[in-house]
N, C-alpha and C. Protein backbone atom coordinates (compact mmCIF):
# COMPACT_ATOMS: atom_id res chain seq x y z
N UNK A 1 98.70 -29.47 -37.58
CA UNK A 1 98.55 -28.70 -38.80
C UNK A 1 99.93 -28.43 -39.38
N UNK A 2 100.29 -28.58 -40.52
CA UNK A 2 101.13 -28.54 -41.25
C UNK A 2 101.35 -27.03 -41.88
N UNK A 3 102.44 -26.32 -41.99
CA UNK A 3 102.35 -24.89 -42.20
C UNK A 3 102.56 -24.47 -43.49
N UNK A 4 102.39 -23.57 -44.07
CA UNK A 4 101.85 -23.64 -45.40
C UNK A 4 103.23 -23.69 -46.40
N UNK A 5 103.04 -24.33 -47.30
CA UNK A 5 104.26 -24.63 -48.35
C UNK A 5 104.59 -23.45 -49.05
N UNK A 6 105.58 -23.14 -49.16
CA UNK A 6 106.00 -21.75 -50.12
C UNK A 6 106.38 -22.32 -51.30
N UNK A 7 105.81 -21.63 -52.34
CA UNK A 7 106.07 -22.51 -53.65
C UNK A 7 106.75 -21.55 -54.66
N UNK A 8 107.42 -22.06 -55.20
CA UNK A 8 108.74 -21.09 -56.45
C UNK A 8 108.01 -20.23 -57.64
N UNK A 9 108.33 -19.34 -57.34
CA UNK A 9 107.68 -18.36 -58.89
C UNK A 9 108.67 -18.52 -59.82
N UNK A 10 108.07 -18.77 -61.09
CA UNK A 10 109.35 -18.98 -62.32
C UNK A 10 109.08 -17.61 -62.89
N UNK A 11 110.22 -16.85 -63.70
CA UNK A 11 110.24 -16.06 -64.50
C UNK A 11 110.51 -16.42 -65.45
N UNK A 12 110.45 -16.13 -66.88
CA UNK A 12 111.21 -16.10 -68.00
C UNK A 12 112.11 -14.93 -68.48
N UNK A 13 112.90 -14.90 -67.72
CA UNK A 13 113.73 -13.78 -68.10
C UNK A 13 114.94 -13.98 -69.08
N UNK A 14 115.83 -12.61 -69.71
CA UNK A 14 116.64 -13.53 -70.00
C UNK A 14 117.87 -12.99 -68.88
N UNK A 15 119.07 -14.24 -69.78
CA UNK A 15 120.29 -13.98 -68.11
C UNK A 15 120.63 -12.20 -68.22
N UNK A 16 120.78 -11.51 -69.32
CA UNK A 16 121.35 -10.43 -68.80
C UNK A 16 120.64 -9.71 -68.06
N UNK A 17 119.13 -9.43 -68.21
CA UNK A 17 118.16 -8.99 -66.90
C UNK A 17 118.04 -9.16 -65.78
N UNK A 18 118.09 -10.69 -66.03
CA UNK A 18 117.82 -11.55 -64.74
C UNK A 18 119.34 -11.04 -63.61
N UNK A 19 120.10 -10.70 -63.90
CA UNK A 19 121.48 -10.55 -63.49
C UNK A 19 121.61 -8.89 -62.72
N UNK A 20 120.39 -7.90 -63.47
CA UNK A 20 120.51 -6.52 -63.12
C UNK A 20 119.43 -6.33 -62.34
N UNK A 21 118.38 -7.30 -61.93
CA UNK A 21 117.12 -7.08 -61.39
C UNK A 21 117.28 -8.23 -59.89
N UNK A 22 116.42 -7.42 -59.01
CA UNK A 22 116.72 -8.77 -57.20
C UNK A 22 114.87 -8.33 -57.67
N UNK A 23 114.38 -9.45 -56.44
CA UNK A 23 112.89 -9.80 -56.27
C UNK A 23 113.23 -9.25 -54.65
N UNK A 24 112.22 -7.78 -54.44
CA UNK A 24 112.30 -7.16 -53.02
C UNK A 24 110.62 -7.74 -52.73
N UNK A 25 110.59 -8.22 -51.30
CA UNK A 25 109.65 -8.91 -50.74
C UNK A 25 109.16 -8.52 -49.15
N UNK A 26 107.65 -8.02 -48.83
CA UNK A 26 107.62 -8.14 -47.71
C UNK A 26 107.86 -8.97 -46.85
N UNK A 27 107.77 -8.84 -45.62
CA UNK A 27 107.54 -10.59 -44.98
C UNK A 27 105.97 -10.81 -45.14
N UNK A 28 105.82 -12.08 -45.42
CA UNK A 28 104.41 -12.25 -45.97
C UNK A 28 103.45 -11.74 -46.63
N UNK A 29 104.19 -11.11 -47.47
CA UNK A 29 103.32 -9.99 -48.48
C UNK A 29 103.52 -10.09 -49.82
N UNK A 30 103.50 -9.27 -51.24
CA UNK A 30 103.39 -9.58 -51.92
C UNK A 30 104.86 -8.72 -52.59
N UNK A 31 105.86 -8.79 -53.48
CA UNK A 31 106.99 -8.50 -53.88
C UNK A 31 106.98 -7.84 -55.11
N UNK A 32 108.50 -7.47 -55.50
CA UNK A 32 108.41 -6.93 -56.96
C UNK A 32 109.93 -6.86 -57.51
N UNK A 33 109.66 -6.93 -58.79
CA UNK A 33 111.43 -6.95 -59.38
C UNK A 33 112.07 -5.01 -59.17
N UNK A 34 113.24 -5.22 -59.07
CA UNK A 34 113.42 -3.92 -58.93
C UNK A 34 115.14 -4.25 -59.10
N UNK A 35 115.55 -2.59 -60.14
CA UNK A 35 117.22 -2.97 -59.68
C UNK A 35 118.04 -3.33 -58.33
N UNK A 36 119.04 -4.87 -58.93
CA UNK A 36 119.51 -5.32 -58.16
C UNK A 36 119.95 -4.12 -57.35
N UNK A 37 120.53 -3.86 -55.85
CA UNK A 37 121.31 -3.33 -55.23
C UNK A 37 120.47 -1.74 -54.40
N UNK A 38 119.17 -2.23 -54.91
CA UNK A 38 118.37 -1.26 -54.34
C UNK A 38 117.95 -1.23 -52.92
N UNK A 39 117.65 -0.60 -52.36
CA UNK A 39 116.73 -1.24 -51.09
C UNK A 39 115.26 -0.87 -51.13
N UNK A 40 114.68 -1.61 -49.76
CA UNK A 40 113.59 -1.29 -49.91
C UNK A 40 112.73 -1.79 -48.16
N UNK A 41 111.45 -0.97 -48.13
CA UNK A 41 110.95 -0.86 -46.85
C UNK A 41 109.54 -0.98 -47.19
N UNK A 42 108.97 -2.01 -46.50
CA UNK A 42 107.59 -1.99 -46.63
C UNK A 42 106.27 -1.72 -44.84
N UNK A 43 105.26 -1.12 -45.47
CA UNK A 43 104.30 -0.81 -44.19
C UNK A 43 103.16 -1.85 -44.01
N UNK A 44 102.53 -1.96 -43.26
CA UNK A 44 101.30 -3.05 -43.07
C UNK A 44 100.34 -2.30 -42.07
N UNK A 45 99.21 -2.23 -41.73
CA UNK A 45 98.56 -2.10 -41.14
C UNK A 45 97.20 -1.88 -41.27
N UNK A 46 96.05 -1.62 -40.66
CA UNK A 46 94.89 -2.24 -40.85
C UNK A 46 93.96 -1.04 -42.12
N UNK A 47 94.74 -0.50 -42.86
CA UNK A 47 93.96 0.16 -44.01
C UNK A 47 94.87 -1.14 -45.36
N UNK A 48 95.96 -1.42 -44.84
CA UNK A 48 96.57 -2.12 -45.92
C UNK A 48 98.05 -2.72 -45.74
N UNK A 49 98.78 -2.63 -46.89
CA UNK A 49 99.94 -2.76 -47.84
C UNK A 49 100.82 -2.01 -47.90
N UNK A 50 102.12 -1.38 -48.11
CA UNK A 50 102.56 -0.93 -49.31
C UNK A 50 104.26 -1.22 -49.10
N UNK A 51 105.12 -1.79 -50.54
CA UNK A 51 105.77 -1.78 -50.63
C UNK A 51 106.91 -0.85 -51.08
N UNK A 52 108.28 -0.77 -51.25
CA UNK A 52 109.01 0.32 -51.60
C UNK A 52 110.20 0.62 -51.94
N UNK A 53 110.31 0.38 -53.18
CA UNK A 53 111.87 0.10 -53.49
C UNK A 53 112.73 1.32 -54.06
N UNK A 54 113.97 1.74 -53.60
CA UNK A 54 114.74 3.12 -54.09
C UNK A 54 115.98 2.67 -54.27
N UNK A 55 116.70 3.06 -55.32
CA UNK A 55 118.10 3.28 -55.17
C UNK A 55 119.02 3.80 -53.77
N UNK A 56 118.45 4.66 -53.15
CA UNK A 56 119.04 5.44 -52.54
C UNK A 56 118.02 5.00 -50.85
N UNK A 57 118.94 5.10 -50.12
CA UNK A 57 118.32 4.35 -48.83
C UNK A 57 117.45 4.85 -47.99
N UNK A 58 116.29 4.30 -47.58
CA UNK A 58 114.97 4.59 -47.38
C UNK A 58 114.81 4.87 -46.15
N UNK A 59 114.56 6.22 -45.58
CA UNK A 59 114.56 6.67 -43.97
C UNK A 59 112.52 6.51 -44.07
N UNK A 60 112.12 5.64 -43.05
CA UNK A 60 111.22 5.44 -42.88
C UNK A 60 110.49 6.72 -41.51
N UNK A 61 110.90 6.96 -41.09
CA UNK A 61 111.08 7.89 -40.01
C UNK A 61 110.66 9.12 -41.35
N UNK A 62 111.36 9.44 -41.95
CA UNK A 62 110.85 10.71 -42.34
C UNK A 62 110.04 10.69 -43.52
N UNK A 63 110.15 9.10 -43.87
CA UNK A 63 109.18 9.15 -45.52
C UNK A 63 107.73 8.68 -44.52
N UNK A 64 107.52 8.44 -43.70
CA UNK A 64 105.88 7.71 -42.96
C UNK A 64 105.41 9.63 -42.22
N UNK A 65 106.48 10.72 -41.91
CA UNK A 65 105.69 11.66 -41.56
C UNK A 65 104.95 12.41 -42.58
N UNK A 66 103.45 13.18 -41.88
CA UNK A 66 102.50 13.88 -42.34
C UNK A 66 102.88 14.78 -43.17
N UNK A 67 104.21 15.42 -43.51
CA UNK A 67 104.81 16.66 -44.03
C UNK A 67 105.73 15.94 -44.89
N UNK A 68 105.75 14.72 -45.32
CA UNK A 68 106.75 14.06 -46.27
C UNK A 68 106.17 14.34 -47.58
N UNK A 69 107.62 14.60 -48.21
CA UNK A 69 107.03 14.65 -49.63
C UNK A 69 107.57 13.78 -50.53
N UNK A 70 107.51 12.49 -49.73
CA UNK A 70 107.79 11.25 -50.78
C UNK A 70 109.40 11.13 -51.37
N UNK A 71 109.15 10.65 -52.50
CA UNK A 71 110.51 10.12 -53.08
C UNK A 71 111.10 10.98 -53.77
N UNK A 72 112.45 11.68 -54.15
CA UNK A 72 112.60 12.89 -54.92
C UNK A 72 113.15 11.87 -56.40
N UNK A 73 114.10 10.90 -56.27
CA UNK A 73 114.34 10.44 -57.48
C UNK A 73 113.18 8.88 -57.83
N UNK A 74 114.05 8.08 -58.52
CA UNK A 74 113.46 6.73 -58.94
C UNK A 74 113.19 5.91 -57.88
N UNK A 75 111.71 5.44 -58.21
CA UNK A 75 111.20 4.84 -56.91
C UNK A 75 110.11 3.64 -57.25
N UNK A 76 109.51 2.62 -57.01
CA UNK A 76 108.83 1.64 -57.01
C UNK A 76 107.69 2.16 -55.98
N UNK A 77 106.34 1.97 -56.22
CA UNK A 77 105.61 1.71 -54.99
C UNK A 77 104.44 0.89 -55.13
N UNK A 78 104.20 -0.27 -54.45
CA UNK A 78 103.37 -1.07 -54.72
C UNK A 78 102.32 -1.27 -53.48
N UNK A 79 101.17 -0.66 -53.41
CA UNK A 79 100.04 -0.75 -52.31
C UNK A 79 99.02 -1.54 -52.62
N UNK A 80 98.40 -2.12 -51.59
CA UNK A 80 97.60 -2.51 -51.35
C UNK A 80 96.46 -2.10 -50.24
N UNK A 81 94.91 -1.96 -50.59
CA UNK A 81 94.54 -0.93 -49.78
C UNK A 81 93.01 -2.25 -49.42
N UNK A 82 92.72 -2.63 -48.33
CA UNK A 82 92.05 -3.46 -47.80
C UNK A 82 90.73 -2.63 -47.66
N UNK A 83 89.41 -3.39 -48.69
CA UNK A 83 88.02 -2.53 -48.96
C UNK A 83 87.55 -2.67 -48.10
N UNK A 84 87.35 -3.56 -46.93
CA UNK A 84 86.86 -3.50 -46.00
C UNK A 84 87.09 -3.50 -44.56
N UNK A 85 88.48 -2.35 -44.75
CA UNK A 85 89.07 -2.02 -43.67
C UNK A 85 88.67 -0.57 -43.53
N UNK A 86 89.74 0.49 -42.80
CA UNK A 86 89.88 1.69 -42.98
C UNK A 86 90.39 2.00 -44.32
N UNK A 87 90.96 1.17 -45.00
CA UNK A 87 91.52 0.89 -46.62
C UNK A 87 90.33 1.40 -47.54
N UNK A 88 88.92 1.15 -46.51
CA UNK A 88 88.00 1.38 -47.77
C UNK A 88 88.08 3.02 -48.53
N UNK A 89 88.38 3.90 -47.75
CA UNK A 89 88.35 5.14 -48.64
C UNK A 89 89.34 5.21 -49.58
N UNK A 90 90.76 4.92 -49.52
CA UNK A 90 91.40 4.84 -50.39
C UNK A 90 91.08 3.71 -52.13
N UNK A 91 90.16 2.74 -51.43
CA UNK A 91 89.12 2.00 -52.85
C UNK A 91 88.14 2.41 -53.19
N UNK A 92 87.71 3.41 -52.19
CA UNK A 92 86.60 4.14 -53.01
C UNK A 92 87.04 5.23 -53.63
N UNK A 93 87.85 6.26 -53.22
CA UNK A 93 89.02 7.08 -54.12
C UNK A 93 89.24 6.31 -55.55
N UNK A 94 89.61 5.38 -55.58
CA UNK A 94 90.48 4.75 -56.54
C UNK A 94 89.56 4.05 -57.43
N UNK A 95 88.40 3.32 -56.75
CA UNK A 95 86.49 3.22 -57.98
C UNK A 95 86.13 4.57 -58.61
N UNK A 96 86.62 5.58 -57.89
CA UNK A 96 85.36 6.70 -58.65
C UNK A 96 86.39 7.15 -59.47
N UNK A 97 87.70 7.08 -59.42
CA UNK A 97 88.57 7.82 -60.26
C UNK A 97 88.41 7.25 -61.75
N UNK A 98 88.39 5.33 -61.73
CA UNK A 98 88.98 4.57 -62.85
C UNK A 98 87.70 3.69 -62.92
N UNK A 99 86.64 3.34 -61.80
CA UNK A 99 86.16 2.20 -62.21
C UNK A 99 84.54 2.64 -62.06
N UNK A 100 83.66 3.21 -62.96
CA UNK A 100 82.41 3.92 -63.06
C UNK A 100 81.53 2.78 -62.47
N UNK A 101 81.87 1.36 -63.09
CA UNK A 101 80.70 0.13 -62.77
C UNK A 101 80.56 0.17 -61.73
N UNK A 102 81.49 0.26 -60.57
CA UNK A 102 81.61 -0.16 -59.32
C UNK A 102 81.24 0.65 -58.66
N UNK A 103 80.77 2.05 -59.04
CA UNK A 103 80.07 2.84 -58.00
C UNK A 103 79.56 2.87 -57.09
N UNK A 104 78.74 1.71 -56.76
CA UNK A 104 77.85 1.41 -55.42
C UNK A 104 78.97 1.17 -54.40
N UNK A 105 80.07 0.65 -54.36
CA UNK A 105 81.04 0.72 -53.17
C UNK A 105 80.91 2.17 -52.89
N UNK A 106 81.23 3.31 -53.60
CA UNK A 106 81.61 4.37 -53.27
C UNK A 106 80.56 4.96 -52.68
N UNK A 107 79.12 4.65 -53.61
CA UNK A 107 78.14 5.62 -52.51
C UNK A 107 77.70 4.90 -51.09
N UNK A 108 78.09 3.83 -50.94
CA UNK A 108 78.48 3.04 -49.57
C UNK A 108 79.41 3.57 -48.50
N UNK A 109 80.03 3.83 -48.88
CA UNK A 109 81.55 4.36 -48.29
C UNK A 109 80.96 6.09 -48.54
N UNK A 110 80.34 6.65 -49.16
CA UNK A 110 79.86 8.16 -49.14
C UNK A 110 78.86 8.08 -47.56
N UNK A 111 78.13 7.11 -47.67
CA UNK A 111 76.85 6.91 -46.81
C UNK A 111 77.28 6.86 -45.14
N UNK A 112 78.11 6.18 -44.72
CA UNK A 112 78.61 6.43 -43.74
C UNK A 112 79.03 7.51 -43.10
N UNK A 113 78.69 8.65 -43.90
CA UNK A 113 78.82 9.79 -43.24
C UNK A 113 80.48 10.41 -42.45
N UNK A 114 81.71 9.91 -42.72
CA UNK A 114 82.63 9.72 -42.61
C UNK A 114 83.07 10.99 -43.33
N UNK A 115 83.61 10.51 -44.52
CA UNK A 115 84.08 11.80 -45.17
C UNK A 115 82.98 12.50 -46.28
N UNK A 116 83.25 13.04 -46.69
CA UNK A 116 82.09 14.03 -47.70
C UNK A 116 82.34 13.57 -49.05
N UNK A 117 81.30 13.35 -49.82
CA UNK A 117 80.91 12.80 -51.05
C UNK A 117 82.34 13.88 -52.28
N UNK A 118 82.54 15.00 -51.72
CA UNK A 118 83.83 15.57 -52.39
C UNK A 118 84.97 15.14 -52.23
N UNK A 119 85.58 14.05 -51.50
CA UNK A 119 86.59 13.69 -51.30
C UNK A 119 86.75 12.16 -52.42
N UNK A 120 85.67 11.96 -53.04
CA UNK A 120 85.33 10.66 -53.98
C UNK A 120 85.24 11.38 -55.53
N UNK A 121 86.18 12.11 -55.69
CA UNK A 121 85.68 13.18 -57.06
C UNK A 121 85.88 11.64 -58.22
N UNK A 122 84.98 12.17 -59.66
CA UNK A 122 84.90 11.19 -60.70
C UNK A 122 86.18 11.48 -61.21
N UNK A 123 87.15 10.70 -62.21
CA UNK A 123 87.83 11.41 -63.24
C UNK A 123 87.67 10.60 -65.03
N UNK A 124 86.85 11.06 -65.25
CA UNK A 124 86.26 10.89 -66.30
C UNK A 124 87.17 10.39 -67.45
N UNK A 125 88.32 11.23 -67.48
CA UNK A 125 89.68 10.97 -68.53
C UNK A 125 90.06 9.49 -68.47
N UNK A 126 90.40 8.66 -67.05
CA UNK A 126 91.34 7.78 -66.86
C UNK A 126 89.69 6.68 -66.32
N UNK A 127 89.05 6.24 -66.80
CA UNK A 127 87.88 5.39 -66.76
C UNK A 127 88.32 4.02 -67.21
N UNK A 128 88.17 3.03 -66.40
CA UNK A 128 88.27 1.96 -67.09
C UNK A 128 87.29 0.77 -66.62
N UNK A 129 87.23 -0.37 -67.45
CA UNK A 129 85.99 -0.73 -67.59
C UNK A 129 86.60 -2.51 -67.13
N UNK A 130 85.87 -3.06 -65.99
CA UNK A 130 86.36 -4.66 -66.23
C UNK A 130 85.75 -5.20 -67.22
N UNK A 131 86.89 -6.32 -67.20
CA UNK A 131 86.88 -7.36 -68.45
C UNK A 131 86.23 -8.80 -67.78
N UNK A 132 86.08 -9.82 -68.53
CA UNK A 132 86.13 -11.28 -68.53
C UNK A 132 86.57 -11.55 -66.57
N UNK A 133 86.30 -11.75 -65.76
CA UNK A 133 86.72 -12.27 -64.65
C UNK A 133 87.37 -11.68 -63.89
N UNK A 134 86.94 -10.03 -64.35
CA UNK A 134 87.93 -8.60 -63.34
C UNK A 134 88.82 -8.28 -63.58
N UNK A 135 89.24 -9.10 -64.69
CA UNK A 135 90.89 -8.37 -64.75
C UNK A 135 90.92 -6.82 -65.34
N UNK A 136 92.31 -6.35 -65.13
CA UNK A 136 92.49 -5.04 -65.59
C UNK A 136 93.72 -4.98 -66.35
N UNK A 137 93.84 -3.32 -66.78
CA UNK A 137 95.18 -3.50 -67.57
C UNK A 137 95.73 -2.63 -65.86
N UNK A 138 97.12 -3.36 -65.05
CA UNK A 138 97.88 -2.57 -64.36
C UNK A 138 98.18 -1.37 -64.37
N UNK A 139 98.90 -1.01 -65.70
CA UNK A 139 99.40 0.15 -66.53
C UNK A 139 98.51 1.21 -66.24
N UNK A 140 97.61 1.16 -66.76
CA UNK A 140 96.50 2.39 -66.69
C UNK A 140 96.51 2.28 -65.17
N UNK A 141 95.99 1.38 -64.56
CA UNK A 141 96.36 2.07 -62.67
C UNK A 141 96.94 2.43 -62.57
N UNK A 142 98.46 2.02 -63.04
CA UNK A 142 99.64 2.97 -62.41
C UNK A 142 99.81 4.32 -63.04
N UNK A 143 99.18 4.54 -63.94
CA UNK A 143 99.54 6.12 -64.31
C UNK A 143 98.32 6.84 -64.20
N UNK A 144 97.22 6.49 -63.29
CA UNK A 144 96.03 7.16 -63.39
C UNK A 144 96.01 7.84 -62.48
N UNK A 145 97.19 8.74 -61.61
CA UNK A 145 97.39 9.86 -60.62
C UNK A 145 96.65 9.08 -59.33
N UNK A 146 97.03 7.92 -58.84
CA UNK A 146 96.02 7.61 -57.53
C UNK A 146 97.56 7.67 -57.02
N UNK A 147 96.57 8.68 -55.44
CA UNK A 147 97.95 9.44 -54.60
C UNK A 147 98.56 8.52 -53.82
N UNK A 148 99.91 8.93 -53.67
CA UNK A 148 100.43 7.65 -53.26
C UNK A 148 102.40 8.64 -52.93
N UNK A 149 103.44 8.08 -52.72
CA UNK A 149 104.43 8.93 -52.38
C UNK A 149 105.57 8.91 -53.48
N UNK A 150 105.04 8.64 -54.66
CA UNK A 150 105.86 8.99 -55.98
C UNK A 150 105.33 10.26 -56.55
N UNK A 151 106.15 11.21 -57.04
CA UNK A 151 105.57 12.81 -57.74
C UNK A 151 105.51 12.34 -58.73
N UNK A 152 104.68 12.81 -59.72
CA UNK A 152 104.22 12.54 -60.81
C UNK A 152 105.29 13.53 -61.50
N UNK A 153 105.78 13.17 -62.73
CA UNK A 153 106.62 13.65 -63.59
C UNK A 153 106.08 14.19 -64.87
């Protein structure tokens, strides 16, 4: 068996961007542009994902404890939360907040008797609706308050 080919992502950037921005990457995971000279630390495990890019250097030790309160300045965070892992509550969190169609995951994930149907609250304001083949607008995810270790500003 032959091991799998890694193949080149093109950007269209132009040079003066391209020059202030690095591509931070898990190992085998999925990446993101972020200012050059930043660092960054990513987690994996069986709910998911998440990546993490800061200016200022990333103590994993105290940003992964229960009493962390995340990032204080500019920060990147890019998760991924696996629906049919332990990941699933955090997608059912994240259906009832933005995605009304998809409800039946959530009263699935209610049904298991796990956590309580109050921990899946609706938010009616930030609703969004798929399009043509699932796609979404990103944007509205990222500003639709799904918790995560950036403070909302």
């Amino acid at each position: 068996m032959d091991s799998p080919k890694r193949t080149a992502k093109e950007l269209d950037l132009s040079p003066e961007f391209a020059d202030q921005v690095a591509y931070y990457k898990a190992e085998n995971e999925f990446g993101v542009l972020a200012p050059r000279g930043w660092h960054c630390f990513s987690t994996y495990g069986s709910n998911g994902s998440g990546l993490f890019a800061s200016p200022e250097p990333i103590n994993e030790k105290q940003l992964l404890t229960s009493d962390s309160k995340g990032f204080s300045g500019p920060a990147i965070q890019v998760s991924v939360s696996a629906g049919d892992t332990s990941g699933r509550f955090t997608v059912a969190r994240t259906i009832a907040r933005v995605f009304p169609d998809r409800m039946e995951f959530v009263r699935d994930v209610i049904s298991e008797g796990i956590e309580p149907a109050s921990s899946f609250p609706l938010d009616r304001s930030r609703q969004i609706r798929f399009s043509v083949a699932g796609r979404m607008s990103w944007s509205l995810v990222a500003n639709s308050s799904i918790p995560g270790l950036l403070a909302a500003r």
